[in-house]
N, C-alpha and C. Protein backbone atom coordinates (compact mmCIF):
# COMPACT_ATOMS: atom_id res chain seq x y z
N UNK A 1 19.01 10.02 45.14
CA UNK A 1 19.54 9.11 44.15
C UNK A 1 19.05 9.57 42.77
N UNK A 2 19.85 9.61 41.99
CA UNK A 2 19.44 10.34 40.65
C UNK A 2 19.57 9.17 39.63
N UNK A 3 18.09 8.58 38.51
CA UNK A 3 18.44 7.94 37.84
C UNK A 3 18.69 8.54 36.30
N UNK A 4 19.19 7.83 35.77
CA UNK A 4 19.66 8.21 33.90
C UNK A 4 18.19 7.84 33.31
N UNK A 5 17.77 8.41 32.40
CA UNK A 5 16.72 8.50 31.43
C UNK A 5 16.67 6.93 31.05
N UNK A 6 18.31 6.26 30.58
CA UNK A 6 18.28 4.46 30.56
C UNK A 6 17.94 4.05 31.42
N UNK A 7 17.96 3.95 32.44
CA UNK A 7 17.56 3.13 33.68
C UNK A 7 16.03 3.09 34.06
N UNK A 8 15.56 4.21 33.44
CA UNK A 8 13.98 4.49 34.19
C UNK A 8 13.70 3.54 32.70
N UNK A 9 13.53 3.81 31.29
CA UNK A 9 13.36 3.58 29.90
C UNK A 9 13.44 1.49 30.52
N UNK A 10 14.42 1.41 30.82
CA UNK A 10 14.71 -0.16 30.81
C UNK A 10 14.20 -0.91 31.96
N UNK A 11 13.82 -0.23 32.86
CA UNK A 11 12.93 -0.54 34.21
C UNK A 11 11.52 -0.45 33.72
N UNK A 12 10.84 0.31 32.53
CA UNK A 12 9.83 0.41 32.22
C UNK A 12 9.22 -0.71 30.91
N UNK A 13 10.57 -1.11 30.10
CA UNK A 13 10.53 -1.90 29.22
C UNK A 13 10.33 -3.90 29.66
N UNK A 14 11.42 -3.65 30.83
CA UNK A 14 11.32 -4.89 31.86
C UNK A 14 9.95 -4.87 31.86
N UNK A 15 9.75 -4.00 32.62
CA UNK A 15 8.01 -4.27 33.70
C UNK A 15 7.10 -5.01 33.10
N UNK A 16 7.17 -4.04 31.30
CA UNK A 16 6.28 -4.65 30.17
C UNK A 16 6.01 -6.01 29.86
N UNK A 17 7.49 -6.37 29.81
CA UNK A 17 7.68 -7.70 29.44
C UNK A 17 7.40 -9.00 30.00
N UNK A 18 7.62 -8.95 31.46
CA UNK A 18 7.45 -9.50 32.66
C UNK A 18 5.72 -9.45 33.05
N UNK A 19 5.16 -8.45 32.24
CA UNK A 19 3.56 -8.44 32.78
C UNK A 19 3.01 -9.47 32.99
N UNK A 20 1.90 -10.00 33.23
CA UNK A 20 0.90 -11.15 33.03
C UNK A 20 0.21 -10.35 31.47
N UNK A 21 -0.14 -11.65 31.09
CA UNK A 21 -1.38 -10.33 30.37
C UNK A 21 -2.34 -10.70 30.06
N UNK A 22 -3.11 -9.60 30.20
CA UNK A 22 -4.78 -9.56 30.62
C UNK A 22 -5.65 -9.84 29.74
N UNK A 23 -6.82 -10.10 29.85
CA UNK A 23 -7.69 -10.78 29.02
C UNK A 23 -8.38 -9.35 29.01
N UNK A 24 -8.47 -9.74 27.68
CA UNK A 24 -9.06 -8.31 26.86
C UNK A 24 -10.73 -8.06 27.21
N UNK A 25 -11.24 -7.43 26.79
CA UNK A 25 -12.89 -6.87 27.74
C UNK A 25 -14.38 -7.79 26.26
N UNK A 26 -14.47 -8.27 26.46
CA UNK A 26 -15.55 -8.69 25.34
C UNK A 26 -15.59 -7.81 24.03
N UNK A 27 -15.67 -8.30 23.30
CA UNK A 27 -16.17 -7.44 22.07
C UNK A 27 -17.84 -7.26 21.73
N UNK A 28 -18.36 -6.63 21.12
CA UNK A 28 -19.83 -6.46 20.62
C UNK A 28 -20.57 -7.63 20.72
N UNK A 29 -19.71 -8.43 19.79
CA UNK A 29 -20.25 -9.92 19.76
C UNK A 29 -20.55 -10.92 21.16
N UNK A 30 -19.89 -10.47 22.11
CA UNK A 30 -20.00 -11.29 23.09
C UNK A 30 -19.03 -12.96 23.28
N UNK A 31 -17.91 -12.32 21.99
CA UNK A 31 -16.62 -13.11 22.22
C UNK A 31 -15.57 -12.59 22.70
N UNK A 32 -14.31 -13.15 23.14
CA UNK A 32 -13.10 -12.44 23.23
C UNK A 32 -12.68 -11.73 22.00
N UNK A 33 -11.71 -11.13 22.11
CA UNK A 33 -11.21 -10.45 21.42
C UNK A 33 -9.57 -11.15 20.77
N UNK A 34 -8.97 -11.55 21.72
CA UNK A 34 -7.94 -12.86 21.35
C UNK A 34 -8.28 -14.05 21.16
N UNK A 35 -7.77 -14.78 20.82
CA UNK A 35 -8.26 -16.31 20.75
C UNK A 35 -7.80 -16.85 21.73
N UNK A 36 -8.86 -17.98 22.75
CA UNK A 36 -7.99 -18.67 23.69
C UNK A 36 -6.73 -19.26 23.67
N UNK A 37 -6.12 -19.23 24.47
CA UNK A 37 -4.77 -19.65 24.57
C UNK A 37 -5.36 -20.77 24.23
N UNK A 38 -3.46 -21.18 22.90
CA UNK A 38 -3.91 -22.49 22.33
C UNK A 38 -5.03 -22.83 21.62
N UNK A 39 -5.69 -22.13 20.91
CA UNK A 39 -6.64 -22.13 19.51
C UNK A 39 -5.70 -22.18 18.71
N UNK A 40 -6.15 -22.70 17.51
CA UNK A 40 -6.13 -22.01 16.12
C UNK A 40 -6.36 -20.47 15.57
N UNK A 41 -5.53 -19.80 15.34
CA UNK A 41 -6.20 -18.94 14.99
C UNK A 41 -6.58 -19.16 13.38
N UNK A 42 -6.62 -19.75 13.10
CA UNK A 42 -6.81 -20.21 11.25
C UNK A 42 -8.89 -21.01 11.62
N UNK A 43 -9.20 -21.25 13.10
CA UNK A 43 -9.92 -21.48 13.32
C UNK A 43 -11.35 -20.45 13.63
N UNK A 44 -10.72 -19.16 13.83
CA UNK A 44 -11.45 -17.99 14.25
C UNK A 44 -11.52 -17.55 12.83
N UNK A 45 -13.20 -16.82 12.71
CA UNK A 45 -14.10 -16.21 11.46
C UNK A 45 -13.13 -14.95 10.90
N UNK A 46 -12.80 -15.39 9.68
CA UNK A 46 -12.05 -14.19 8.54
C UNK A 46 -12.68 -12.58 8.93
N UNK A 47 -11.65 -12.45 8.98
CA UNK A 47 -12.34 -10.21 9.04
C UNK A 47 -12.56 -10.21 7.88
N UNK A 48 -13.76 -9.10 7.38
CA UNK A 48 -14.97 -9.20 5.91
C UNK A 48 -14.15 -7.28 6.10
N UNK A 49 -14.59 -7.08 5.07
CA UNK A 49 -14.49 -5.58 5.11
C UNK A 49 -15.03 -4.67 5.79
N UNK A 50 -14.47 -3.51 6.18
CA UNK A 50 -15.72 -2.87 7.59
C UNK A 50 -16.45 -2.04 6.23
N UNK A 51 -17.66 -1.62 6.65
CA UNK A 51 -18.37 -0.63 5.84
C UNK A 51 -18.02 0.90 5.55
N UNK A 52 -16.80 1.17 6.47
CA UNK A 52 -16.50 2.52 6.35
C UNK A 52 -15.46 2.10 5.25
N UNK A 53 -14.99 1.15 4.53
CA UNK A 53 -13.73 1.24 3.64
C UNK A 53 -15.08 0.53 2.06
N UNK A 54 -14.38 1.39 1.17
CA UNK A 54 -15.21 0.89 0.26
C UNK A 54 -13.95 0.11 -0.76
N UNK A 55 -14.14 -0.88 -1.18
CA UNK A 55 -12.81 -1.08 -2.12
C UNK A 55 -13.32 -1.00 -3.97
N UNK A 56 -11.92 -0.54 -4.60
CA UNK A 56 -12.08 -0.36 -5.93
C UNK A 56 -11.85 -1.45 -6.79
N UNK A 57 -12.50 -1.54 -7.68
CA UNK A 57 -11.88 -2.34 -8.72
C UNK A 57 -12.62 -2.45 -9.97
N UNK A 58 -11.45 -2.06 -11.27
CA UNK A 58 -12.00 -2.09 -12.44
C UNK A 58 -11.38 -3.08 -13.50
N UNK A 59 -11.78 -3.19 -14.23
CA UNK A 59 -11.78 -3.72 -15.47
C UNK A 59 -10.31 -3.38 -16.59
N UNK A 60 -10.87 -2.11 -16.02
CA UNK A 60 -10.03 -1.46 -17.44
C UNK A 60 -8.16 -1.11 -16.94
N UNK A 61 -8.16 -1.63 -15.70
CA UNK A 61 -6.66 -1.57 -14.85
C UNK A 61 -6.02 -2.71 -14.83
N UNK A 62 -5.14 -3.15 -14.76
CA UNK A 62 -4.54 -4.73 -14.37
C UNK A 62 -5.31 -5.22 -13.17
N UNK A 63 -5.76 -6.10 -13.25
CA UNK A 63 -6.30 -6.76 -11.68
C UNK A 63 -5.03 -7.77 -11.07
N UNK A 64 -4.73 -7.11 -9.69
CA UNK A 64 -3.95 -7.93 -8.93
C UNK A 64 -4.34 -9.47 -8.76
N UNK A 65 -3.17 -10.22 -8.84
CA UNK A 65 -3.21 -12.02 -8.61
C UNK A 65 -3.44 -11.95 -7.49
N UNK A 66 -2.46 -10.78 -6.28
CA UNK A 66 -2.41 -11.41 -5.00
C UNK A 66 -3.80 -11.27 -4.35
N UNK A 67 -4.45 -11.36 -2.99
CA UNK A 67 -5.39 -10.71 -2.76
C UNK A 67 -5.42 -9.44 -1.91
N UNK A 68 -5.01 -8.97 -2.78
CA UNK A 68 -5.35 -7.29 -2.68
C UNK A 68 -6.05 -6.54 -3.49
N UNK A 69 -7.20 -5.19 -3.37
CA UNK A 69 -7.71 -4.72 -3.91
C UNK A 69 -6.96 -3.50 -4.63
N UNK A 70 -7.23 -3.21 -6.14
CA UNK A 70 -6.74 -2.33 -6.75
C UNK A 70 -6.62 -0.70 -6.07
N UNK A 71 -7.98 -0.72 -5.47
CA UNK A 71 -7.40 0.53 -4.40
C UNK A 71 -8.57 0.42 -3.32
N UNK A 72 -8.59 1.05 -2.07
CA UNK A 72 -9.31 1.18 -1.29
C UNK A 72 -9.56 3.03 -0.70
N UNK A 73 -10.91 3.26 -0.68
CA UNK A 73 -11.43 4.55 0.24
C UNK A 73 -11.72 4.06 1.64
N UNK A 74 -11.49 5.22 2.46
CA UNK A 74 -11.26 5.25 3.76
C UNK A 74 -11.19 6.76 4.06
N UNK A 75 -12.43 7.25 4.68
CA UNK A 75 -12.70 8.42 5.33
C UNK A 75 -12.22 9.45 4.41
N UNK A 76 -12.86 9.17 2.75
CA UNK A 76 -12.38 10.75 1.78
C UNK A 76 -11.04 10.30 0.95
N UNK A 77 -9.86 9.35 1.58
CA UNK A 77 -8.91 8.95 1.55
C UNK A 77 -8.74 8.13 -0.10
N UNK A 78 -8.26 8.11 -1.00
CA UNK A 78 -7.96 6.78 -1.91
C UNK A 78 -6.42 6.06 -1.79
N UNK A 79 -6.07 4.75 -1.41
CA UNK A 79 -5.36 4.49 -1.02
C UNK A 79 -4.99 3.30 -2.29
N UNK A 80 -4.59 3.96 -3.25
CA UNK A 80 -3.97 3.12 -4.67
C UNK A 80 -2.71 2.15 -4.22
N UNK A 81 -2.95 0.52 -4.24
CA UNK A 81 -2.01 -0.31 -4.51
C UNK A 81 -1.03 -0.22 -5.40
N UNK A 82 0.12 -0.92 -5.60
CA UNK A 82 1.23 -0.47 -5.85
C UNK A 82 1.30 -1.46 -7.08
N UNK A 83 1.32 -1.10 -8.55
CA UNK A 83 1.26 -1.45 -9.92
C UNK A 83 2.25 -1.47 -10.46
N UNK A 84 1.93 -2.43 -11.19
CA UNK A 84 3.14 -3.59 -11.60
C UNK A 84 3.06 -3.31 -13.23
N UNK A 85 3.90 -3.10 -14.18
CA UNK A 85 3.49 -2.66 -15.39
C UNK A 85 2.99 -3.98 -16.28
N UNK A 86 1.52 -4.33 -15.60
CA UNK A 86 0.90 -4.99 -16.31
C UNK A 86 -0.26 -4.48 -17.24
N UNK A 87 -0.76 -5.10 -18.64
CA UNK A 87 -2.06 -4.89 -19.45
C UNK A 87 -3.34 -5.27 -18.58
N UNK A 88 -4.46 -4.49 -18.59
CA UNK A 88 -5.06 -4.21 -17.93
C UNK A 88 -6.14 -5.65 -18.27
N UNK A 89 -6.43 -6.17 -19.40
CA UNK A 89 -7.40 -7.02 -19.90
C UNK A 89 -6.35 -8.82 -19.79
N UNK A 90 -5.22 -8.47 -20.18
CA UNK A 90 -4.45 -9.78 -20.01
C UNK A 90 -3.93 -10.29 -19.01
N UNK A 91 -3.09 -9.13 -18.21
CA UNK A 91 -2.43 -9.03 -17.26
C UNK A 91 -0.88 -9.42 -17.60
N UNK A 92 -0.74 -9.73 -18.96
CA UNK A 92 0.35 -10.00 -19.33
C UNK A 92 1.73 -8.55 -19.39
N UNK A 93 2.69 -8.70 -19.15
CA UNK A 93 3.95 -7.81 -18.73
C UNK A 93 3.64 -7.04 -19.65
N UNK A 94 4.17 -5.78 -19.38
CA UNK A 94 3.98 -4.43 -20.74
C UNK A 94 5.54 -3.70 -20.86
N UNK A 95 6.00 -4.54 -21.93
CA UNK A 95 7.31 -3.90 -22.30
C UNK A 95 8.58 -4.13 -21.33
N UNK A 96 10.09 -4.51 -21.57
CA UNK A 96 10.62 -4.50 -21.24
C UNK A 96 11.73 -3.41 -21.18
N UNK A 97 11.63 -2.12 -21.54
CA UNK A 97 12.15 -1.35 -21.11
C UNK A 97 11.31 -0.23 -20.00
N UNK A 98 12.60 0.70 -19.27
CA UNK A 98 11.60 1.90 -18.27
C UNK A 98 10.33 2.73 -18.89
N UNK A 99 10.82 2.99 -20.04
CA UNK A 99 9.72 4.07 -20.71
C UNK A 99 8.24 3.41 -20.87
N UNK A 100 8.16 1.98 -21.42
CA UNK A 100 7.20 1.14 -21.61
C UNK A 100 6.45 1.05 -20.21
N UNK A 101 7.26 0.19 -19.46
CA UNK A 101 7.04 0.25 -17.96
C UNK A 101 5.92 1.27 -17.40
N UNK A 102 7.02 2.45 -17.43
CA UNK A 102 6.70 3.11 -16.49
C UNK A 102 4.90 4.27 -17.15
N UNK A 103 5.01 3.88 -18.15
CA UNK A 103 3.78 4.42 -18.61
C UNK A 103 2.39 3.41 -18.47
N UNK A 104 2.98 2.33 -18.72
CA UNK A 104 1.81 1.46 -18.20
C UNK A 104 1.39 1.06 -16.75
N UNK A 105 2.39 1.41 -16.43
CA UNK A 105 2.11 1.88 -14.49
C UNK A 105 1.31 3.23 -14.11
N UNK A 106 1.53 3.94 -15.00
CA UNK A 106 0.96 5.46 -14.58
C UNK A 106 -0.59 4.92 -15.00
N UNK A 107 -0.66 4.26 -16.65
CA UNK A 107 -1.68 4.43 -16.96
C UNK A 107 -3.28 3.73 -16.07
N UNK A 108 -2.03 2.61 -15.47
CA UNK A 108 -3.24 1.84 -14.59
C UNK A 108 -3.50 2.56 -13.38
N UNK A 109 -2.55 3.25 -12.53
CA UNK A 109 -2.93 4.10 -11.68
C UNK A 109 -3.92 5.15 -11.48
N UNK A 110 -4.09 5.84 -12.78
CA UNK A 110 -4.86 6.69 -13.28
C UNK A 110 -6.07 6.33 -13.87
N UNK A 111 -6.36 4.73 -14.22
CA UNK A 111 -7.47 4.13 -14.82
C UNK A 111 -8.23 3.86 -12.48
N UNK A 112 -7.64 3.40 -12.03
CA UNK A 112 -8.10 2.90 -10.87
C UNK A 112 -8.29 4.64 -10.04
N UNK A 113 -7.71 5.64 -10.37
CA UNK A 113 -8.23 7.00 -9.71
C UNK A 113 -9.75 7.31 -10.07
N UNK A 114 -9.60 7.02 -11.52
CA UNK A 114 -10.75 7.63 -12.04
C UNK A 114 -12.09 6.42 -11.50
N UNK A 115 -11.72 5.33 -11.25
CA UNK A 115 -13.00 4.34 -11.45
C UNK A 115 -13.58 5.21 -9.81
N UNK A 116 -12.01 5.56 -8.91
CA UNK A 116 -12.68 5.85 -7.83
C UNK A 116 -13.29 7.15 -7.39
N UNK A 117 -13.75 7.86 -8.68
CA UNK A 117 -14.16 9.15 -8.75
C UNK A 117 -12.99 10.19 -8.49
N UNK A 118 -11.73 9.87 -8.89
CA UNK A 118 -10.80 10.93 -8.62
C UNK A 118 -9.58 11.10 -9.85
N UNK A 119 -9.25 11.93 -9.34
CA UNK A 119 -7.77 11.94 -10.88
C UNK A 119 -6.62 12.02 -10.62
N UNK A 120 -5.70 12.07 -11.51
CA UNK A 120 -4.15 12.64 -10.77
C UNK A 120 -3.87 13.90 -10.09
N UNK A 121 -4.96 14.82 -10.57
CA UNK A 121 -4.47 16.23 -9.90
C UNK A 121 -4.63 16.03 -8.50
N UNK A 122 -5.86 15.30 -7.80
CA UNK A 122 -5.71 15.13 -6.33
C UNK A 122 -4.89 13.93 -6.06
N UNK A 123 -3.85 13.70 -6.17
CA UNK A 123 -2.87 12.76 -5.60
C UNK A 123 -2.17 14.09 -4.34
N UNK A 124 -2.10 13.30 -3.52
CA UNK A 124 -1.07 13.68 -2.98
C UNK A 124 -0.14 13.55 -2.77
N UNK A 125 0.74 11.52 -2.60
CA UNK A 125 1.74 11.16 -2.50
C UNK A 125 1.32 10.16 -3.23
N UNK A 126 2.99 9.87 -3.54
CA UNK A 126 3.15 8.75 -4.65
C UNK A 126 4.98 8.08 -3.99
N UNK A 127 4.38 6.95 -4.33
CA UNK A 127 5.77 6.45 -3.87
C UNK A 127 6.29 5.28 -5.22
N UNK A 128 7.42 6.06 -5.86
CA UNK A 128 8.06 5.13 -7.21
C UNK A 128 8.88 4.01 -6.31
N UNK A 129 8.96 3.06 -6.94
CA UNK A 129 9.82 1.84 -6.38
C UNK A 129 10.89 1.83 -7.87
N UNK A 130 11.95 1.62 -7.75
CA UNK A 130 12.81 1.54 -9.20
C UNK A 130 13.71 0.40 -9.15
N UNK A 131 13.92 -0.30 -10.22
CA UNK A 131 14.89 -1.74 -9.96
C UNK A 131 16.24 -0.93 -10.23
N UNK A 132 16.12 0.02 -10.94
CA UNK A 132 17.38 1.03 -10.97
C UNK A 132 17.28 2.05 -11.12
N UNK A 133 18.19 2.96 -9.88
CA UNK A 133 18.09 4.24 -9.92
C UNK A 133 18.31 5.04 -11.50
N UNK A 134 19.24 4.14 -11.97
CA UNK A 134 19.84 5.08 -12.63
C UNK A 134 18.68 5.60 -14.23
N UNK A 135 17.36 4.81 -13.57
CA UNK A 135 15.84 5.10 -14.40
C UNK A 135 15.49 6.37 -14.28
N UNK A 136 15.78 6.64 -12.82
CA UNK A 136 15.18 8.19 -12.54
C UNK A 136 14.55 8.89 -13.03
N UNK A 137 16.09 9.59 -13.89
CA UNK A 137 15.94 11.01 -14.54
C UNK A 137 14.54 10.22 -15.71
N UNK A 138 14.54 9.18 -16.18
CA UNK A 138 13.42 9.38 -17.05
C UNK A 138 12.48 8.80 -16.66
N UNK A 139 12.17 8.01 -15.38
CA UNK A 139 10.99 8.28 -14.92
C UNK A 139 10.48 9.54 -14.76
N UNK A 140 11.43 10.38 -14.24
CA UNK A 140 10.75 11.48 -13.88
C UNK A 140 9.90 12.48 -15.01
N UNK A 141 10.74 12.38 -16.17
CA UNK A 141 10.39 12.86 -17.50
C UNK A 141 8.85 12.69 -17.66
N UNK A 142 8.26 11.04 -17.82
CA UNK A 142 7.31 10.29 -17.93
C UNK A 142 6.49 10.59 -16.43
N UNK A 143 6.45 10.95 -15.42
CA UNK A 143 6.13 11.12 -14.88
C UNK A 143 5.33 12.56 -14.64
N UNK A 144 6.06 13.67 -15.30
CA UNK A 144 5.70 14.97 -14.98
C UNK A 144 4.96 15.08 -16.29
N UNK A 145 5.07 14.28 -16.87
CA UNK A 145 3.80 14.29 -18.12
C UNK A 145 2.64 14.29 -17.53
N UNK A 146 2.52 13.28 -17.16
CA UNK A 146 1.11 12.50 -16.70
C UNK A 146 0.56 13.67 -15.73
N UNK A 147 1.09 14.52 -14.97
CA UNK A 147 1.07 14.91 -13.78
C UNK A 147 1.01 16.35 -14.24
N UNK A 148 1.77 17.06 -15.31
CA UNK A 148 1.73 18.15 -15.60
C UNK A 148 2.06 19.28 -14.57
N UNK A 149 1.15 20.18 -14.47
CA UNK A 149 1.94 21.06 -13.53
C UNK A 149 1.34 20.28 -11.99
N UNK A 150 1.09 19.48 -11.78
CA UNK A 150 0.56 19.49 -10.30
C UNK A 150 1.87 18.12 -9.57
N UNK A 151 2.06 18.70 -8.40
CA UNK A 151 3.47 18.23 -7.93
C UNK A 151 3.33 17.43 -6.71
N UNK A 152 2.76 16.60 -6.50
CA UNK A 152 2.55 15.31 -5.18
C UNK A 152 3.52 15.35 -4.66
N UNK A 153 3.54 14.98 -3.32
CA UNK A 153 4.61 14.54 -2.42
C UNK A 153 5.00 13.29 -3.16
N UNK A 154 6.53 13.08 -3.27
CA UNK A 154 6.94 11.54 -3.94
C UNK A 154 7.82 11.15 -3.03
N UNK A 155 8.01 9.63 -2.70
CA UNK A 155 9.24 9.15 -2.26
C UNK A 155 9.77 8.41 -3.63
N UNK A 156 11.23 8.30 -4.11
CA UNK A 156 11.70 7.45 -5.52
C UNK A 156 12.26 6.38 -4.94
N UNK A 157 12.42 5.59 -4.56
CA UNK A 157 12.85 4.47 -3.82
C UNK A 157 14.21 2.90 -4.39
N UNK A 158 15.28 3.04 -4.52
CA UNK A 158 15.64 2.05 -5.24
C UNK A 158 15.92 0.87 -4.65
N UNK A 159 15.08 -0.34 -5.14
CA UNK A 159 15.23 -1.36 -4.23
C UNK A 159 15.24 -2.79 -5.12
N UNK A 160 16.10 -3.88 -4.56
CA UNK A 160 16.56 -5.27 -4.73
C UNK A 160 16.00 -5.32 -5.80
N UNK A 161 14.53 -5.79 -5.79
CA UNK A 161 13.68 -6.83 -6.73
C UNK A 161 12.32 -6.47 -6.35
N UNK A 162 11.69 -6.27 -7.44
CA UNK A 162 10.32 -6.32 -7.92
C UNK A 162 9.74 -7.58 -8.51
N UNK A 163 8.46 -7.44 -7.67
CA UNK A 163 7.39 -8.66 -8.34
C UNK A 163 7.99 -9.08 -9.54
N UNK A 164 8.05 -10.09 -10.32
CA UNK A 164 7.51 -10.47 -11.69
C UNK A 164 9.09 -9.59 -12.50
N UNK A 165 10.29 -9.42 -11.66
CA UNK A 165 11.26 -8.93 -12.17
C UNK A 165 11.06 -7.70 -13.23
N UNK A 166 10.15 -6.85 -13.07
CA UNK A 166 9.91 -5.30 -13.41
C UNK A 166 11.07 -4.57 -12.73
N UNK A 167 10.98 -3.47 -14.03
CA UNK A 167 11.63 -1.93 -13.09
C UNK A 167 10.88 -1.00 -12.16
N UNK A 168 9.65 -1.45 -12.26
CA UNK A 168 9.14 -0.22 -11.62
C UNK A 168 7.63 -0.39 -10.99
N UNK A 169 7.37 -0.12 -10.10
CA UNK A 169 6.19 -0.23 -9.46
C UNK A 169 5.59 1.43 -8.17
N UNK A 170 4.51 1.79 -8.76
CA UNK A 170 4.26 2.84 -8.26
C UNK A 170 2.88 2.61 -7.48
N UNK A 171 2.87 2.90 -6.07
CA UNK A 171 1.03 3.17 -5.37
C UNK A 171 1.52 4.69 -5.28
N UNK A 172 0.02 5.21 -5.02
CA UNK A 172 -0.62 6.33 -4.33
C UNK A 172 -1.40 6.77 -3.73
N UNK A 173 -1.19 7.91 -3.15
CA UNK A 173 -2.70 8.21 -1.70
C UNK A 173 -3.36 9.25 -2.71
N UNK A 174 -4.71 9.44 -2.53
CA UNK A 174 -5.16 10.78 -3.36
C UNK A 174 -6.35 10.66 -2.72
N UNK A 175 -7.16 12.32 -3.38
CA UNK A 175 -8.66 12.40 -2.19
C UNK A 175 -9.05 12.38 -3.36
């Protein structure tokens, strides 16, 4: 009897689904690891930061409302949140056109590299968010400034709506 690659795939997906499922093995602490069926989980102790992630945050960058940290390290890693073209001391909007924008996005990106001992030349990826493509070509302009000859992996991304109705919002990874 010969089965199709679907049949084994959907006999294996069933099985999954249909499991019981198992109670997880203690943790360190000498609690579960899930919450009993039927807790709260709003009742179980907040996760704190582990010690291997150090998080950034300066002064001289816009500080995020939400709670998220301006950037976080992780194993060598800098993992820059995604900036909103706000003033770094007010937090108030910076300019309503791309050019304005998009420089006060670079500039906070580059204020939060440096707090974390790093610069733009070690970026590696960068991902632009744009409220319109048709910003591009001069993001890109404003962009290869800042960046000069050194060339990161980028994704340019054009999408719906941005926070706080901006054009533009940029994170990045860098060592």
């Amino acid at each position: 009897m010969q089965y199709s690659v679907f049949k084994i795939a959907a006999a294996i997906i069933l099985a999954l689904l249909t499991a019981p499922v198992l109670s997880l093995p203690s943790g360190l602490n000498g609690t579960n690891v899930l919450p009993p069926s039927g807790s709260d989980p709003m009742d179980s102790p907040r996760p704190s930061t582990d010690r291997s992630v150090r998080l950034i945050r300066t002064e001289d960058a816009a500080i995020p409302g939400s709670p998220i940290s301006q950037a976080a390290i992780a194993d060598g890693i800098i993992y820059v949140s995604g900036f909103l073209p706000l003033a770094p001391h007010t937090g108030n909007l910076v300019g309503k056109d791309i050019d304005s924008q998009t420089h006060a996005v670079l500039d906070n990106c580059k204020t939060v590299l440096e707090a974390a001992g790093s610069h733009l030349g070690k970026v590696v990826k960068a991902n632009v968010f744009l409220k319109n493509i048709t910003d591009y070509a001069r993001v890109n302009e404003i962009y290869a400034e800042f960046f000069g000859t050194h060339r990161p992996a980028r994704s340019a991304i054009a999408v719906a709506d941005i926070p706080l109705g901006v054009l533009i919002e940029i994170d990045m990874i860098a060592r």
